[in-house]
C-alpha atoms as a PDB file:
ATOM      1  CA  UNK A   1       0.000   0.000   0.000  1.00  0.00           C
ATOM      2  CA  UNK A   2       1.228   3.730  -1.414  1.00  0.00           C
ATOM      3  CA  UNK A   3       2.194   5.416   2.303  1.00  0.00           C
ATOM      4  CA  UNK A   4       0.851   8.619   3.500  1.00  0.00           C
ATOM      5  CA  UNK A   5       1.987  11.690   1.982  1.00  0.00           C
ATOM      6  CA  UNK A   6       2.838  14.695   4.331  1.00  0.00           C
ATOM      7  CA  UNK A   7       2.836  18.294   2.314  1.00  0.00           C
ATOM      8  CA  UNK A   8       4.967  20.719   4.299  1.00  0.00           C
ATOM      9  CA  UNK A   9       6.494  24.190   2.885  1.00  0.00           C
ATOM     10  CA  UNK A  10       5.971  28.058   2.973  1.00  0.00           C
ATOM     11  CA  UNK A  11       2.983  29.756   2.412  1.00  0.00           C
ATOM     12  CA  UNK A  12       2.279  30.308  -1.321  1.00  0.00           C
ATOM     13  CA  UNK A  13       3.712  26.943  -1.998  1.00  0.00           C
ATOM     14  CA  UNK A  14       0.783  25.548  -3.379  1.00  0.00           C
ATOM     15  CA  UNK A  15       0.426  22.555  -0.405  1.00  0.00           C
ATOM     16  CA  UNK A  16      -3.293  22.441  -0.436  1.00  0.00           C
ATOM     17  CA  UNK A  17      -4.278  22.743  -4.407  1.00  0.00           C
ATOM     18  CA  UNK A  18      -1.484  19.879  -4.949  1.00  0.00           C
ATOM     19  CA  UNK A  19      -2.599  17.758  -1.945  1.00  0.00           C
ATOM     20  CA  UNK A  20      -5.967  17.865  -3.468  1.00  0.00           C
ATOM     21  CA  UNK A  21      -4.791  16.438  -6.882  1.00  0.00           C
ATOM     22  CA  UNK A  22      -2.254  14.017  -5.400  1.00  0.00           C
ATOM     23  CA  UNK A  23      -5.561  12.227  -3.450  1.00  0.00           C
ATOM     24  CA  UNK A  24      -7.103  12.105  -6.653  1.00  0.00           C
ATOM     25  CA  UNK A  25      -3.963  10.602  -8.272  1.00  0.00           C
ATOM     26  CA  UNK A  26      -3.358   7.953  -5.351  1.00  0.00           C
ATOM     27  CA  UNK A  27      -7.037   7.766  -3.963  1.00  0.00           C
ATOM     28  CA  UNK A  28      -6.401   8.730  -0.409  1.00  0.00           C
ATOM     29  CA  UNK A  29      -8.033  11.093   1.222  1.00  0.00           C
ATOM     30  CA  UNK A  30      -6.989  14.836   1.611  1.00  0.00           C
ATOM     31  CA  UNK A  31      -7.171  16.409   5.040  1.00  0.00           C
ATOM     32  CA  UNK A  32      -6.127  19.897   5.669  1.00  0.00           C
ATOM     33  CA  UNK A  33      -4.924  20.481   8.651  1.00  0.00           C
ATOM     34  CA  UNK A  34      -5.972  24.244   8.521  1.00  0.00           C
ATOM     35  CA  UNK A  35      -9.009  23.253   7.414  1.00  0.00           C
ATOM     36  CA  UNK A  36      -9.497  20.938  10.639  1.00  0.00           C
ATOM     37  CA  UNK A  37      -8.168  23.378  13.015  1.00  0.00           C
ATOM     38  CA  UNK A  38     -11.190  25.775  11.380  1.00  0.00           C
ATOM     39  CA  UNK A  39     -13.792  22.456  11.975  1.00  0.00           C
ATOM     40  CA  UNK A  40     -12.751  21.971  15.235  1.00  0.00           C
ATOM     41  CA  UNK A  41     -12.979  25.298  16.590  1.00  0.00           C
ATOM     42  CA  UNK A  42     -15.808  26.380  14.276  1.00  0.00           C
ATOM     43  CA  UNK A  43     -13.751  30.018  13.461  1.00  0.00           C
ATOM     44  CA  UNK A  44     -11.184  31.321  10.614  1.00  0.00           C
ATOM     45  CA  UNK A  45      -7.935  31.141  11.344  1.00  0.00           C
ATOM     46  CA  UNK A  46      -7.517  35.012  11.291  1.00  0.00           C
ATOM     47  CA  UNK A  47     -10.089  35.162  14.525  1.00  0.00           C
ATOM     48  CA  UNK A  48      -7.994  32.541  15.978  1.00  0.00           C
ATOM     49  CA  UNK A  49      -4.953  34.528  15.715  1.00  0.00           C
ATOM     50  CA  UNK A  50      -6.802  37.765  16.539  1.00  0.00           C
ATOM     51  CA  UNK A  51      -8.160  36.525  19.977  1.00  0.00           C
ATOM     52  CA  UNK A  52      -6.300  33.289  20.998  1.00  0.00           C
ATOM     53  CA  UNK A  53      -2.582  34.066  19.420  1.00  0.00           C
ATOM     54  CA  UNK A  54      -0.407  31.933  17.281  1.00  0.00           C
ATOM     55  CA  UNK A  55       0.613  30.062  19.901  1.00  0.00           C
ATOM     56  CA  UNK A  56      -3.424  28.530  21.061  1.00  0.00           C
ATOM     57  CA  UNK A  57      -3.592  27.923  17.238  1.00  0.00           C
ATOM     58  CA  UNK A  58      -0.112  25.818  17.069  1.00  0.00           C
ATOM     59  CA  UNK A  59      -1.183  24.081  20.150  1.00  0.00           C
ATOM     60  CA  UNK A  60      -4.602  23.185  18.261  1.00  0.00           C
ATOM     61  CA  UNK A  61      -2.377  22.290  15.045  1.00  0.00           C
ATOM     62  CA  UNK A  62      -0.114  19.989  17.202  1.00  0.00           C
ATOM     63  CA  UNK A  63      -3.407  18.087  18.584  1.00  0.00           C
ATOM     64  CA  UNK A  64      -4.545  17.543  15.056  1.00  0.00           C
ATOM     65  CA  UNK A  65      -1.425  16.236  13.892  1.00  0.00           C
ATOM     66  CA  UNK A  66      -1.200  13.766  17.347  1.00  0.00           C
ATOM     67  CA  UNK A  67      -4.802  12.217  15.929  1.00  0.00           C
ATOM     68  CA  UNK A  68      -3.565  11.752  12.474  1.00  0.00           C
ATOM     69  CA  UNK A  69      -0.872   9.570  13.799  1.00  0.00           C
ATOM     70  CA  UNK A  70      -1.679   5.565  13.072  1.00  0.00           C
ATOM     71  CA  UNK A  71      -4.172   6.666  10.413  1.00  0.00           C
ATOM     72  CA  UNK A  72      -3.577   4.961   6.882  1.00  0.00           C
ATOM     73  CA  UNK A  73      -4.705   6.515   3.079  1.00  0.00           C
ATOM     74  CA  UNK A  74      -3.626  10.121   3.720  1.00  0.00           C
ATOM     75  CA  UNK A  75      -2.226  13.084   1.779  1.00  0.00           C
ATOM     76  CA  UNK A  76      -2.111  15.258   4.434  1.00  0.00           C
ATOM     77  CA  UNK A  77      -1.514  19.224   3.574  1.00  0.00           C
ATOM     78  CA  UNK A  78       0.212  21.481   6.847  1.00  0.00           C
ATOM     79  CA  UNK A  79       0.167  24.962   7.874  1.00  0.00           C
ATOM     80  CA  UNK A  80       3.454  26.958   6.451  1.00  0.00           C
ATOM     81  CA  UNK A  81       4.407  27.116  10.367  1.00  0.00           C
ATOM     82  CA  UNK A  82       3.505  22.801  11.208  1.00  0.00           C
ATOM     83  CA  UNK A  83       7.361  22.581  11.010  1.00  0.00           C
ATOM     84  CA  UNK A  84       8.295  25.511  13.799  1.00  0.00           C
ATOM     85  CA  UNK A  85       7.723  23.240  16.817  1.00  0.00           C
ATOM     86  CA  UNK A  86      10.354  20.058  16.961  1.00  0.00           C
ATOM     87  CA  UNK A  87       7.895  17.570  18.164  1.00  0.00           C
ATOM     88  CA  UNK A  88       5.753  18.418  15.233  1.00  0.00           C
ATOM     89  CA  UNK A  89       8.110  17.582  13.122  1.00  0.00           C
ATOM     90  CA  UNK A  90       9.203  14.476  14.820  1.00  0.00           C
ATOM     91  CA  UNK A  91       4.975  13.948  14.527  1.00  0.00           C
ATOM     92  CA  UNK A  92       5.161  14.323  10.731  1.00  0.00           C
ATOM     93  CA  UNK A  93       7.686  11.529  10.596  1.00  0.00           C
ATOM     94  CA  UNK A  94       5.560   8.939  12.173  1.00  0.00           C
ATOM     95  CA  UNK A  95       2.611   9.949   9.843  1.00  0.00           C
ATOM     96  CA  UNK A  96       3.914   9.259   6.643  1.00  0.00           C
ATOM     97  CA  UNK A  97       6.626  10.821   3.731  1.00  0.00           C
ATOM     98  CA  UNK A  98       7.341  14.132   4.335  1.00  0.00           C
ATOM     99  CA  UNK A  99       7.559  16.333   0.614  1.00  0.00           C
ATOM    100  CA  UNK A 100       8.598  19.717   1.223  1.00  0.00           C
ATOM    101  CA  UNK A 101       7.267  21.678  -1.808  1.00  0.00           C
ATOM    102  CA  UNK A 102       9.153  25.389  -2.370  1.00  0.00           C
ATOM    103  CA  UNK A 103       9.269  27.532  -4.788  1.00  0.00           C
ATOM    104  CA  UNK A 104      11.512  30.956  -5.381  1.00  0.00           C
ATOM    105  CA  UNK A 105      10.907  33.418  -2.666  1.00  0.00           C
ATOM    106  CA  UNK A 106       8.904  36.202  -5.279  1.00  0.00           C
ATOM    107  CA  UNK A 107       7.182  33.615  -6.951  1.00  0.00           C
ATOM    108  CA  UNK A 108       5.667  31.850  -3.325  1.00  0.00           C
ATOM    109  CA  UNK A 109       5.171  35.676  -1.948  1.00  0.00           C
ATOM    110  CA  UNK A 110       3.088  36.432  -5.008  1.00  0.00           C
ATOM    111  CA  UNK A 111       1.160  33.946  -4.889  1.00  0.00           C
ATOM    112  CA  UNK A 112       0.625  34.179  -0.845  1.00  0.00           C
ATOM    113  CA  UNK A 113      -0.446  37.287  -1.533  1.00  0.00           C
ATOM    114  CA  UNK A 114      -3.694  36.572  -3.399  1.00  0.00           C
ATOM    115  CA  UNK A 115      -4.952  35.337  -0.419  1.00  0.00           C
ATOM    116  CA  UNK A 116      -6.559  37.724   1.772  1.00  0.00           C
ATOM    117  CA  UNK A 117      -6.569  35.070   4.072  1.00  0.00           C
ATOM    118  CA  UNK A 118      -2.707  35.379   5.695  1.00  0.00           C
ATOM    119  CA  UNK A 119      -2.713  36.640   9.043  1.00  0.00           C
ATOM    120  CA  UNK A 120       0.955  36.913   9.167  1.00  0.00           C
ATOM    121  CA  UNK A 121       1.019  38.765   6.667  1.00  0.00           C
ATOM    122  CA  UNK A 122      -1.243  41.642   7.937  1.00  0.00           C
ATOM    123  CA  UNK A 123       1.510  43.761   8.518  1.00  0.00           C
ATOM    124  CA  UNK A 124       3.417  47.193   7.743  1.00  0.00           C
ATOM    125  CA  UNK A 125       5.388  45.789   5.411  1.00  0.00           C
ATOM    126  CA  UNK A 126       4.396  42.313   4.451  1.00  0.00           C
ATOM    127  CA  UNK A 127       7.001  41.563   1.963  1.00  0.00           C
ATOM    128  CA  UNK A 128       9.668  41.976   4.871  1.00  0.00           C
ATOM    129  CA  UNK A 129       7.447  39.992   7.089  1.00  0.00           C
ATOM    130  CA  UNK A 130       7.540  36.893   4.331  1.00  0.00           C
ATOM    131  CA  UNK A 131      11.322  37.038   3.653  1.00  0.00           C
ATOM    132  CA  UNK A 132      12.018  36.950   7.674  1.00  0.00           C
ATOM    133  CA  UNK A 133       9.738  34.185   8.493  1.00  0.00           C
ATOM    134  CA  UNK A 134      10.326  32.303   5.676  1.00  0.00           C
ATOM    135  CA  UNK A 135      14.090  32.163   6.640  1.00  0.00           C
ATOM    136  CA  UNK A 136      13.568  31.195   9.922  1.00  0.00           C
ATOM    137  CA  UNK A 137      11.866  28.257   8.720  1.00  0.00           C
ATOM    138  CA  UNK A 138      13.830  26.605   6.238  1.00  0.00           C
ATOM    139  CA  UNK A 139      16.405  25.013   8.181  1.00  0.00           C
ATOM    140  CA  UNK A 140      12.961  23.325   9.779  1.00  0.00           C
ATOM    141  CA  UNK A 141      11.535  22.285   6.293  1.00  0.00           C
ATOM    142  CA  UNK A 142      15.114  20.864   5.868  1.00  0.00           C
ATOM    143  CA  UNK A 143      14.546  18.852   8.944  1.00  0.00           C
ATOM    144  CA  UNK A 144      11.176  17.849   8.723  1.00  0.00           C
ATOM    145  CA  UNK A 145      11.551  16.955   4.663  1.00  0.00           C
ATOM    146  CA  UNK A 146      12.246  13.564   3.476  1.00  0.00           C
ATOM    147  CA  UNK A 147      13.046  15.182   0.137  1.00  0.00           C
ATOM    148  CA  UNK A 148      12.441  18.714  -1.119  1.00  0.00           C
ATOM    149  CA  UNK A 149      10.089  19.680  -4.921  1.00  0.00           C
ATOM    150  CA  UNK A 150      11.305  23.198  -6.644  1.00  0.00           C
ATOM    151  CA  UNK A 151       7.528  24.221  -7.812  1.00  0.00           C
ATOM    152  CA  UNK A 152       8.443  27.181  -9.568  1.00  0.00           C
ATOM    153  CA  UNK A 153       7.859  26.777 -12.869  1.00  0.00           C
ATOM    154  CA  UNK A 154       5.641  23.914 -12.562  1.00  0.00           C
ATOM    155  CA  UNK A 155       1.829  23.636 -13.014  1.00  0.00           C
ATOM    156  CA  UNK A 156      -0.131  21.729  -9.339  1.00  0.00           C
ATOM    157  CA  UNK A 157      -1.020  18.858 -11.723  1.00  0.00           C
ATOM    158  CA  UNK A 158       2.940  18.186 -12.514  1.00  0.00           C
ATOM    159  CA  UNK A 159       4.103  19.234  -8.844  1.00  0.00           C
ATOM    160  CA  UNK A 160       1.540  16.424  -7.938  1.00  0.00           C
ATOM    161  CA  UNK A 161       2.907  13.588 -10.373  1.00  0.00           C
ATOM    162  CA  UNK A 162       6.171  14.343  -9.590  1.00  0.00           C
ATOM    163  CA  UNK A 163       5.916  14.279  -5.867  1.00  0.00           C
ATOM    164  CA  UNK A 164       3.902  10.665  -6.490  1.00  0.00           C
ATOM    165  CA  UNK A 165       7.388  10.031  -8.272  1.00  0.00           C
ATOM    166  CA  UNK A 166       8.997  10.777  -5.737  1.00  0.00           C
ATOM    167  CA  UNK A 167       7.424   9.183  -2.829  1.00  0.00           C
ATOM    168  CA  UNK A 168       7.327   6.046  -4.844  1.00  0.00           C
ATOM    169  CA  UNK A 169      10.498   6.242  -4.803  1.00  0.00           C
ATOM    170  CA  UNK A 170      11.129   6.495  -1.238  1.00  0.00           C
ATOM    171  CA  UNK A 171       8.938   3.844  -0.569  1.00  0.00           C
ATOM    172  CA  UNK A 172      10.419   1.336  -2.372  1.00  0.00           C
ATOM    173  CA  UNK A 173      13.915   2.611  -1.174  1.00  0.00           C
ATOM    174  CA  UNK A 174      12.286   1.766   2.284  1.00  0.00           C
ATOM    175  CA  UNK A 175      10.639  -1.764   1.694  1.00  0.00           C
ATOM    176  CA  UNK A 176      14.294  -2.999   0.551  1.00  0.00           C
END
């Protein structure tokens, strides 16, 4: 059986429209693990933020993730931030592959930016407040990855194939 497939990398990167066609293209299902913390605390992710904090949001994240562990048929796409705390990232590992998709930083800060929906990114100066955060994470992407997908100048249905490449790959690297 194809393992699950863990979708980590910065906002922009394209994680959930990908993880959406990869399910198709392997036939598990797609969680979103923003769109669970939403379900399970029946608000956006910007109110979260707004009243709770980031860090009542990660702690709801983490929780998510610690269900997901021990369940089989997932592509599973992650909040740009899943890969800040260490034990998430440990977490990832015993869920499934871990793919970090990236892109260049203009192209992944354009496209984050079509989103109204970024509350990091309500800022002053928003492009400053992408290049900073996005450094501090990509030693953690580095960590967390089992192999890394340059998505720049690729399309969500080719990013998908050739991450299914890839984890095929891995697999079978893994089952000897």
């Amino acid at each position: 059986m194809l393992p699950n497939i863990i979708l980590i990398g910065f906002m922009g990167c394209g994680k959930s429209s990908v993880g959406r066609r990869l399910a198709s293209l392997t036939g598990h299902r797609f969680i979103d693990t923003d769109e669970q913390v939403v379900k399970a605390e029946k608000r956006s992710i910007s109110q979260i933020f707004a009243t709770e904090g980031e860090t009542y949001f990660r702690g709801v994240e983490n929780q998510i993730l610690e269900d997901l562990v021990g369940v089989a048929g997932i592509v599973l796409s992650t909040g740009g931030g899943v890969v800040i705390a260490p034990e998430n990232r440990a977490i990832l590992k015993k869920i499934g592959i871990v793919a970090w998709i990236d892109a260049e930083p203009d192209i992944l800060f354009e496209r984050a930016s079509r989103s109204g929906k970024r509350p990091l990114l309500k800022t002053e100066d928003p492009r400053a407040t992408f290049d900073t955060l996005r450094e501090s994470r990509l030693d953690a992407y580095a960590e967390a990855a089992d192999f890394r997908l340059d998505s720049s100048s690729l399309v969500h249905d080719a990013v998908a194939q050739h991450l299914l490449d890839e984890v095929l790959r891995h697999h079978h690297r893994f089952e000897g």
